[in-house]
PDB file of N, CA and C in Angstrom:
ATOM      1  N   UNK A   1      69.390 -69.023-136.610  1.00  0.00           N
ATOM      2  CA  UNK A   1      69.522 -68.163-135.472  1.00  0.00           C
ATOM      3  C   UNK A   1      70.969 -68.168-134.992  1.00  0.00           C
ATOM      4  N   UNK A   2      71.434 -67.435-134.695  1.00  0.00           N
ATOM      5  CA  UNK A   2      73.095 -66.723-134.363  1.00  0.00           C
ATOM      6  C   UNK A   2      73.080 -66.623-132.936  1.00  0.00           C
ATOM      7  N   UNK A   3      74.204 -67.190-132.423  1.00  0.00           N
ATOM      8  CA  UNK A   3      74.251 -66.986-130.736  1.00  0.00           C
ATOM      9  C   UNK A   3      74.825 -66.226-130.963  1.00  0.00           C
ATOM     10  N   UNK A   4      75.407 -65.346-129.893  1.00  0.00           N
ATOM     11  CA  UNK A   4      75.713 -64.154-129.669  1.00  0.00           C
ATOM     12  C   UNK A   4      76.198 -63.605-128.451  1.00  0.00           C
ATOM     13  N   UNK A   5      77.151 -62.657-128.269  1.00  0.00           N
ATOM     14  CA  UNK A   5      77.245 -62.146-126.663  1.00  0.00           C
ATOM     15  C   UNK A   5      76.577 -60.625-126.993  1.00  0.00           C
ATOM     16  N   UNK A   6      76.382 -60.122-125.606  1.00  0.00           N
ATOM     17  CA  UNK A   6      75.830 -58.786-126.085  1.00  0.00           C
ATOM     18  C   UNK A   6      76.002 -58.091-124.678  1.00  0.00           C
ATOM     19  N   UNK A   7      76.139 -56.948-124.975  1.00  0.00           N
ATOM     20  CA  UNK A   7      76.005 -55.973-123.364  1.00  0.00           C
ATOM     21  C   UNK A   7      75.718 -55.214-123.253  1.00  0.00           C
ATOM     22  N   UNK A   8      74.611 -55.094-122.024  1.00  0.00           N
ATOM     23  CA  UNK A   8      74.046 -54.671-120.998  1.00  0.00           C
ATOM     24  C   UNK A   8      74.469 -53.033-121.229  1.00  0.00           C
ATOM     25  N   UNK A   9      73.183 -52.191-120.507  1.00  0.00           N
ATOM     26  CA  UNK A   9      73.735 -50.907-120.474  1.00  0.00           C
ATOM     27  C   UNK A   9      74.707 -51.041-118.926  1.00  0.00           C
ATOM     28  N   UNK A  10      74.592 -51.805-118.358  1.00  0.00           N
ATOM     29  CA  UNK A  10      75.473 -51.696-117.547  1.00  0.00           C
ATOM     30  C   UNK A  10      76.810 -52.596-117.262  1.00  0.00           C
ATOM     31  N   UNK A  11      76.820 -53.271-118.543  1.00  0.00           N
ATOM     32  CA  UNK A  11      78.332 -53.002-118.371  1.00  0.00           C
ATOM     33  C   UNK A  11      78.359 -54.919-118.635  1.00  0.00           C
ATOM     34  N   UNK A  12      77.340 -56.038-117.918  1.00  0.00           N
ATOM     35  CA  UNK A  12      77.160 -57.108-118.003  1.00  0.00           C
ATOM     36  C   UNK A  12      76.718 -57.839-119.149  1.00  0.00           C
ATOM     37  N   UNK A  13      77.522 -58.950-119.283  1.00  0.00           N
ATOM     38  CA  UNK A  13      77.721 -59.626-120.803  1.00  0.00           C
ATOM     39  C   UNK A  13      76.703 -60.428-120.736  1.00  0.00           C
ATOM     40  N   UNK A  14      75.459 -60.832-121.654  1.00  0.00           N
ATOM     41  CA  UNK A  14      74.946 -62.105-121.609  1.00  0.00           C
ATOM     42  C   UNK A  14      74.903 -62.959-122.961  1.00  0.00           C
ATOM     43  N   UNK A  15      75.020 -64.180-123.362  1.00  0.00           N
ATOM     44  CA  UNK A  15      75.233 -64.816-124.459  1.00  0.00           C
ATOM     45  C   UNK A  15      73.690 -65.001-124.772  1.00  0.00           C
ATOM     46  N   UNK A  16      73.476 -64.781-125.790  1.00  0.00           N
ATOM     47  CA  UNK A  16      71.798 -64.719-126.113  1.00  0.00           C
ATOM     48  C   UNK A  16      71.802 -65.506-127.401  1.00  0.00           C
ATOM     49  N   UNK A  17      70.244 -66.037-128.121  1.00  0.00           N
ATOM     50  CA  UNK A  17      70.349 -66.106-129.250  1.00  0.00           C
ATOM     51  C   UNK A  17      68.996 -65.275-130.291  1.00  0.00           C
ATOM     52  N   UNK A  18      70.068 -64.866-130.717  1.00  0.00           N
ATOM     53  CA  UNK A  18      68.903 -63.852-131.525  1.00  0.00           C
ATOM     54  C   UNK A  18      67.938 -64.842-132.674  1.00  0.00           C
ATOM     55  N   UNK A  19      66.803 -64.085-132.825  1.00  0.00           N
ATOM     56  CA  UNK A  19      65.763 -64.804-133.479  1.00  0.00           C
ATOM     57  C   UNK A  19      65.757 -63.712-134.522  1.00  0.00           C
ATOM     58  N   UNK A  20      65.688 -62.683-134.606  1.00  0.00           N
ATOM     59  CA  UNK A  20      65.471 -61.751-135.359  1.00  0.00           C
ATOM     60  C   UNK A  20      66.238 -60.155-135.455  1.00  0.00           C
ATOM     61  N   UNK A  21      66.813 -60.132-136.242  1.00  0.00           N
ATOM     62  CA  UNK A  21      67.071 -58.376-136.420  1.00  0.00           C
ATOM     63  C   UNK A  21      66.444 -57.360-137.569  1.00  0.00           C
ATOM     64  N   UNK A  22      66.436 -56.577-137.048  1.00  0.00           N
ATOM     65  CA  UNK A  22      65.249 -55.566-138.011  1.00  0.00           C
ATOM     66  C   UNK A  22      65.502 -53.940-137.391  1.00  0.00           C
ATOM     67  N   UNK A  23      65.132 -53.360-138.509  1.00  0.00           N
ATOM     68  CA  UNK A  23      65.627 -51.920-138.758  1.00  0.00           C
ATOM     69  C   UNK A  23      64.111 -51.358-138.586  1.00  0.00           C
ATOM     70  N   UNK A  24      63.713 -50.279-137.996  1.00  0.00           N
ATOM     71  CA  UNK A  24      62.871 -49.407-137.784  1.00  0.00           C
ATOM     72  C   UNK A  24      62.529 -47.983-138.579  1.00  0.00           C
ATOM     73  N   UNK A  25      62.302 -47.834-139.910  1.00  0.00           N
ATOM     74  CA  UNK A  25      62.388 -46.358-140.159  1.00  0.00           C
ATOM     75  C   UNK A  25      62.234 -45.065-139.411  1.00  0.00           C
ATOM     76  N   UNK A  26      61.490 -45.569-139.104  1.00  0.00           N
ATOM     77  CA  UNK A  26      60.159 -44.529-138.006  1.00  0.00           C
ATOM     78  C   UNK A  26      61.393 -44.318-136.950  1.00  0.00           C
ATOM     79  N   UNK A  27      62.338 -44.736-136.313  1.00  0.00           N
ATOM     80  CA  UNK A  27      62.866 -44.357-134.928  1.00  0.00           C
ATOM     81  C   UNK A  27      64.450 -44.423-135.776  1.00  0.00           C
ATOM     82  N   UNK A  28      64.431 -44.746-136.793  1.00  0.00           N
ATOM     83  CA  UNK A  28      66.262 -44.833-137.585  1.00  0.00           C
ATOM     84  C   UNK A  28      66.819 -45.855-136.908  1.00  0.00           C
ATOM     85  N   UNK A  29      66.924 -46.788-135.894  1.00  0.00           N
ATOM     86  CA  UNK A  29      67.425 -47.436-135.043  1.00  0.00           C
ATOM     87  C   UNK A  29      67.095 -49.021-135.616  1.00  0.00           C
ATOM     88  N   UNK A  30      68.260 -49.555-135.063  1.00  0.00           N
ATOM     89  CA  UNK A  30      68.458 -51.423-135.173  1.00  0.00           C
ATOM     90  C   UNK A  30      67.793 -51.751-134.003  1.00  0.00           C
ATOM     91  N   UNK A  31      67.347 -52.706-134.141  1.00  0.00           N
ATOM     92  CA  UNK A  31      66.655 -53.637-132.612  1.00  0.00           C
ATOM     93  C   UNK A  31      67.444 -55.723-133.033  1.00  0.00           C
ATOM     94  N   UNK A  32      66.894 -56.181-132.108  1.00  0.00           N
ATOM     95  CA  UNK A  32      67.367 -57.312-132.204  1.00  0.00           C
ATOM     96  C   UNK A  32      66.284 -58.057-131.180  1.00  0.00           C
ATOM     97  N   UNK A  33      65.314 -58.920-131.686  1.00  0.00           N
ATOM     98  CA  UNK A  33      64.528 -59.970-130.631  1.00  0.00           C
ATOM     99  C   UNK A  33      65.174 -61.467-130.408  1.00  0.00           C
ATOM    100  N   UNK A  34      65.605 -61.575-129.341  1.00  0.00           N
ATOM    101  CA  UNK A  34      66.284 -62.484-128.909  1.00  0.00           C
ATOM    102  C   UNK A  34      66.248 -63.781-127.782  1.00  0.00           C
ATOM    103  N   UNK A  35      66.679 -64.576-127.180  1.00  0.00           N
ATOM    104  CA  UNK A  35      66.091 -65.360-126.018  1.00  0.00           C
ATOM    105  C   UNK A  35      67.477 -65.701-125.278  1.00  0.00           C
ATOM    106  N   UNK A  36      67.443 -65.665-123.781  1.00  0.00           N
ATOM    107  CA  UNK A  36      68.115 -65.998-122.991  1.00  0.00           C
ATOM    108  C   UNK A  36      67.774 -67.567-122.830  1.00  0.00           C
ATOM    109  N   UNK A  37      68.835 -68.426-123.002  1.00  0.00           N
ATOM    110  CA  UNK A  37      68.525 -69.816-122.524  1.00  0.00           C
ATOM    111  C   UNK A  37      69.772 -70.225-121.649  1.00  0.00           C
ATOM    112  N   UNK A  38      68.995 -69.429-120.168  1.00  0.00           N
ATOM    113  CA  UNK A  38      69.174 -69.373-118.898  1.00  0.00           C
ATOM    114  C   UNK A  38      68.801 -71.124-118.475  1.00  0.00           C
ATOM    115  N   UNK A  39      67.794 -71.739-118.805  1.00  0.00           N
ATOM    116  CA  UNK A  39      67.320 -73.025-118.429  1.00  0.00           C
ATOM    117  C   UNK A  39      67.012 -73.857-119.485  1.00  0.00           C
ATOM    118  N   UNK A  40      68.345 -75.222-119.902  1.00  0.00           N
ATOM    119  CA  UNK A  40      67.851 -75.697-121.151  1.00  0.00           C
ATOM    120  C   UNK A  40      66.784 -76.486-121.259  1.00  0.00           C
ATOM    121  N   UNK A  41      65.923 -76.859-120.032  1.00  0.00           N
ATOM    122  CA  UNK A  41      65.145 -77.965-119.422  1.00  0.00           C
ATOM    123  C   UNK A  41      63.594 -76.878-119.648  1.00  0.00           C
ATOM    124  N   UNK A  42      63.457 -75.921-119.685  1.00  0.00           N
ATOM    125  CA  UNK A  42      62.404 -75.376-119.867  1.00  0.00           C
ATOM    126  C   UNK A  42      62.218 -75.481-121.456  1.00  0.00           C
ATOM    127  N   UNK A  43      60.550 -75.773-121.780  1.00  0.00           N
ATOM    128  CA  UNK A  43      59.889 -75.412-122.751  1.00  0.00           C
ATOM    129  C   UNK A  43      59.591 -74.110-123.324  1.00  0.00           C
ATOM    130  N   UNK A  44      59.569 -73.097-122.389  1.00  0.00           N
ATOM    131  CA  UNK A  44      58.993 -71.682-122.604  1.00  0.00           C
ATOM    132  C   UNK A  44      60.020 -70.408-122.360  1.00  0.00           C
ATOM    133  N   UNK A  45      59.996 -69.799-123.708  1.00  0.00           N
ATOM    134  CA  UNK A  45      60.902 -68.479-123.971  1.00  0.00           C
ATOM    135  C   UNK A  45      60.535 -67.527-123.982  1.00  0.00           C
ATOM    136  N   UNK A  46      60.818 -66.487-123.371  1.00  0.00           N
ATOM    137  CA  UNK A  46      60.648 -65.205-123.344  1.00  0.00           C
ATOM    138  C   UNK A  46      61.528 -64.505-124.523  1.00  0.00           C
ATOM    139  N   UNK A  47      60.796 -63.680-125.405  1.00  0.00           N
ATOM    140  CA  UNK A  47      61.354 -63.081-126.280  1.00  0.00           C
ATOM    141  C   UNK A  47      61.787 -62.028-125.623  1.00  0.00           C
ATOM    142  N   UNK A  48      62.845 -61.056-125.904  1.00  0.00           N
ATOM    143  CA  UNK A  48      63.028 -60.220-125.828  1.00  0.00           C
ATOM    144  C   UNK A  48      63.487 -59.193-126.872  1.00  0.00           C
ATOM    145  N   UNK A  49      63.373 -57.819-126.606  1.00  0.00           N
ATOM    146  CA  UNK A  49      63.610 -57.019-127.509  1.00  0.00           C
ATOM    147  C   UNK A  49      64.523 -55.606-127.352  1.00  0.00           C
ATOM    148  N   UNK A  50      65.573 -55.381-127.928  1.00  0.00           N
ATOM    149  CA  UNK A  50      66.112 -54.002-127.507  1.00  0.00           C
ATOM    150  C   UNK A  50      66.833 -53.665-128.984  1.00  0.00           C
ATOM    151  N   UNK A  51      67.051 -51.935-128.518  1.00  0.00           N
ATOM    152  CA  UNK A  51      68.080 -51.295-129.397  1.00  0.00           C
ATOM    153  C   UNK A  51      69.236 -51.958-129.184  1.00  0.00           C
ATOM    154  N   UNK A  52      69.640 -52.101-130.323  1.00  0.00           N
ATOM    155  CA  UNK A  52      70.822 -52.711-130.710  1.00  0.00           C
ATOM    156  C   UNK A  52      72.083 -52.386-131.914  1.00  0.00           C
ATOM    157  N   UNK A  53      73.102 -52.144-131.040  1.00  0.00           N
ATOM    158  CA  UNK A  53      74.232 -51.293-131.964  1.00  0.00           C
ATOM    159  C   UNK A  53      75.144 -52.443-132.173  1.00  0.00           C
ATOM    160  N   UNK A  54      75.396 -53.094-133.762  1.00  0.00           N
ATOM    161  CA  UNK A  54      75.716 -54.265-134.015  1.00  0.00           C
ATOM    162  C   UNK A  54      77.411 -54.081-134.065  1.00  0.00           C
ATOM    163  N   UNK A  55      78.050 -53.003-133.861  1.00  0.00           N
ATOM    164  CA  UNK A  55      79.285 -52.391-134.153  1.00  0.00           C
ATOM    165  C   UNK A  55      80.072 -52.814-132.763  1.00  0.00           C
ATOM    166  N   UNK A  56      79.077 -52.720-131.433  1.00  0.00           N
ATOM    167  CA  UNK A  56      79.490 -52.993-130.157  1.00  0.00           C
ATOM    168  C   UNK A  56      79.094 -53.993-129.611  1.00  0.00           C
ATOM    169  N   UNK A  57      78.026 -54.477-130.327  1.00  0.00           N
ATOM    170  CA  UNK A  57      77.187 -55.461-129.369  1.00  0.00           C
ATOM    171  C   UNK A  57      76.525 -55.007-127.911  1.00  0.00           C
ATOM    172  N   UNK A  58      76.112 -53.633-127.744  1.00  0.00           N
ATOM    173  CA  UNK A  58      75.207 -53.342-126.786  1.00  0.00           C
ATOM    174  C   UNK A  58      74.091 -53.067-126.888  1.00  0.00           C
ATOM    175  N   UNK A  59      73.209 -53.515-126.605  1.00  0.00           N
ATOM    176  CA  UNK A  59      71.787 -53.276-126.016  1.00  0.00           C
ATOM    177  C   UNK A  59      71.238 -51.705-125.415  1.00  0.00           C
ATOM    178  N   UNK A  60      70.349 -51.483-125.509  1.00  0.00           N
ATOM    179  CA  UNK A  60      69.851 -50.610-124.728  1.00  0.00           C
ATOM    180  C   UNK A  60      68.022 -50.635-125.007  1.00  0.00           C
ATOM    181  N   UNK A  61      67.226 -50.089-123.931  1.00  0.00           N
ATOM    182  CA  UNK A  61      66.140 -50.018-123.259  1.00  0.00           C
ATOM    183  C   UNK A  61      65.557 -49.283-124.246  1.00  0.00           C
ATOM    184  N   UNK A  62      64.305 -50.055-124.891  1.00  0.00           N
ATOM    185  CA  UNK A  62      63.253 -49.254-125.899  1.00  0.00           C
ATOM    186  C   UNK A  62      62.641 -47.843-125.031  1.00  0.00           C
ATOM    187  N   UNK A  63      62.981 -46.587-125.232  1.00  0.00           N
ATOM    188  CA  UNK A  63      62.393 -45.875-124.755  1.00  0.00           C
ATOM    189  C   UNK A  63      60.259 -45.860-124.963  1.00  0.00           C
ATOM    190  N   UNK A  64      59.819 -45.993-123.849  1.00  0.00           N
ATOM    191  CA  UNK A  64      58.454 -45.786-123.328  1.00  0.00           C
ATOM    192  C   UNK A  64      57.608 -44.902-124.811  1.00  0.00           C
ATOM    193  N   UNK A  65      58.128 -43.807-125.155  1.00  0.00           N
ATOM    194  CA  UNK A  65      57.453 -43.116-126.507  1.00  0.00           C
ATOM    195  C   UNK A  65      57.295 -44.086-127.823  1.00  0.00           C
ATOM    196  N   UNK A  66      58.418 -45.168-127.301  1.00  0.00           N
ATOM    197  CA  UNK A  66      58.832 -45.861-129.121  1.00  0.00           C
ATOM    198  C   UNK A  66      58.232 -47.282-128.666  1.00  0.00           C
ATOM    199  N   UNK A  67      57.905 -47.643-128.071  1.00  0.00           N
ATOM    200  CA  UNK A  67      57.564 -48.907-127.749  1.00  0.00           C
ATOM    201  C   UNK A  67      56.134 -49.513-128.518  1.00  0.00           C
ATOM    202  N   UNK A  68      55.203 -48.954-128.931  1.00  0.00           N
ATOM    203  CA  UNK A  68      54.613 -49.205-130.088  1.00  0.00           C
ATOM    204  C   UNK A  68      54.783 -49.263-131.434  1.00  0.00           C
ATOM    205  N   UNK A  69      55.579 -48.285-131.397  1.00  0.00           N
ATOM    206  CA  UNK A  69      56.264 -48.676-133.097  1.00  0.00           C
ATOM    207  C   UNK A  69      57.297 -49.385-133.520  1.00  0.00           C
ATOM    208  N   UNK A  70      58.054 -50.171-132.029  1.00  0.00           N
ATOM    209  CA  UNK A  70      58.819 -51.080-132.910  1.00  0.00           C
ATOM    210  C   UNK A  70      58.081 -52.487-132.150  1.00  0.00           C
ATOM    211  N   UNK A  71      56.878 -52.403-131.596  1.00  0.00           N
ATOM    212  CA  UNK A  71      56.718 -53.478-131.528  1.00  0.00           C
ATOM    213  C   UNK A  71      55.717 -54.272-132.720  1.00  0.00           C
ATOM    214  N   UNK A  72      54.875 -53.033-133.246  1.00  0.00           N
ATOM    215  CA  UNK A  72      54.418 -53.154-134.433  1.00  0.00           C
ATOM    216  C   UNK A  72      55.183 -53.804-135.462  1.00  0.00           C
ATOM    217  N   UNK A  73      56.660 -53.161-135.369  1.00  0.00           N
ATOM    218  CA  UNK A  73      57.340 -53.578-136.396  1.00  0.00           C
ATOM    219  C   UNK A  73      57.860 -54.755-136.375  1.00  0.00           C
ATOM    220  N   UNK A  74      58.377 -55.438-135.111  1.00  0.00           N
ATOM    221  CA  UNK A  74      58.544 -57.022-134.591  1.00  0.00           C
ATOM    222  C   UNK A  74      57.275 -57.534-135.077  1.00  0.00           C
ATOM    223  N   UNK A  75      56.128 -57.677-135.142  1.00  0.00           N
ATOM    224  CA  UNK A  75      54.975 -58.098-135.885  1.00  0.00           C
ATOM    225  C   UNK A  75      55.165 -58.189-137.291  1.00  0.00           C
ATOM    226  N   UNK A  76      55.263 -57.196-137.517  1.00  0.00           N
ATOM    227  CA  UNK A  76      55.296 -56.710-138.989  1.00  0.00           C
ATOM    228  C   UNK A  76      56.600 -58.189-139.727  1.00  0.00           C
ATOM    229  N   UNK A  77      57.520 -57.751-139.114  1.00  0.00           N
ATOM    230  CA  UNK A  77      58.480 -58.765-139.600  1.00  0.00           C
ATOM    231  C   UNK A  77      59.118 -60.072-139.459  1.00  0.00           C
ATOM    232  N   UNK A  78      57.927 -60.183-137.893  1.00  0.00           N
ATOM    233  CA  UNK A  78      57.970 -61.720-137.608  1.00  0.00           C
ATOM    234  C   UNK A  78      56.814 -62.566-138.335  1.00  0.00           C
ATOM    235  N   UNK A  79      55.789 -62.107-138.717  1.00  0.00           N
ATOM    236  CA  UNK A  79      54.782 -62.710-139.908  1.00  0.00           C
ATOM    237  C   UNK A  79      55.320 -62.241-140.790  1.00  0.00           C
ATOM    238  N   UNK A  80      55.827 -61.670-141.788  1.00  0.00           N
ATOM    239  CA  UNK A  80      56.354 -61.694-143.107  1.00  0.00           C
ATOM    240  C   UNK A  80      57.519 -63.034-142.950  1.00  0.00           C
ATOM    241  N   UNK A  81      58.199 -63.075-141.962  1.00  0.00           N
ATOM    242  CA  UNK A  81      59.110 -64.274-141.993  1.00  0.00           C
ATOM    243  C   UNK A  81      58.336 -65.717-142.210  1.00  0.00           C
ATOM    244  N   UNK A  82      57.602 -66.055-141.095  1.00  0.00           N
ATOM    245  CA  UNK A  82      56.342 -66.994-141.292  1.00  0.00           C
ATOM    246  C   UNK A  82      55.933 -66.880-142.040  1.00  0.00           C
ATOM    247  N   UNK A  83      55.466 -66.206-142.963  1.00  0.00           N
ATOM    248  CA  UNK A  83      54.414 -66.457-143.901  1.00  0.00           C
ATOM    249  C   UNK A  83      55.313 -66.864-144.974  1.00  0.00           C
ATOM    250  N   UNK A  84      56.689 -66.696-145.073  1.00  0.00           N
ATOM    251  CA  UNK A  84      57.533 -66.441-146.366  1.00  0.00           C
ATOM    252  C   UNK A  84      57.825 -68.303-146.670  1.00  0.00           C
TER     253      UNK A  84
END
């Protein structure tokens, strides 16, 4: 897993570490599932997930229409990893 900085559609940097990157046919678009470790004392991570343009390192907000098909696809390619 790769730490990373990344930014915000608005403009704010956060250092993240990505768990996964993966390409979407269905929407043409990069995503990146990742975790903020905001608290190193906590046990429990919130994954997160966004479009991701690896050229800039910005993020942006899964639009509401696409949000099943790339979450399918985070499935899809987080058990093919596990299972591999």
């Amino acid at each position: 897993m790769d730490n990373i900085e990344i930014i915000k559609e608005n403009g704010e940097k956060l250092k993240v570490e990505v768990i996964l990157a993966f390409n979407v046919p269905e929407t043409n678009k990069d995503y990146i599932a990742y975790t903020i470790d905001d608290d190193p004392n906590s046990i429990i991570g919130m994954v997160l997930i966004n479009e991701f343009d690896s050229q800039t390192n910005q993020i942006k907000k899964i639009p509401e229409s696409e949000k099943d098909v790339v979450l399918k696809a985070y499935e899809e390619v987080k058990n093919a990893v596990i299972n591999d």
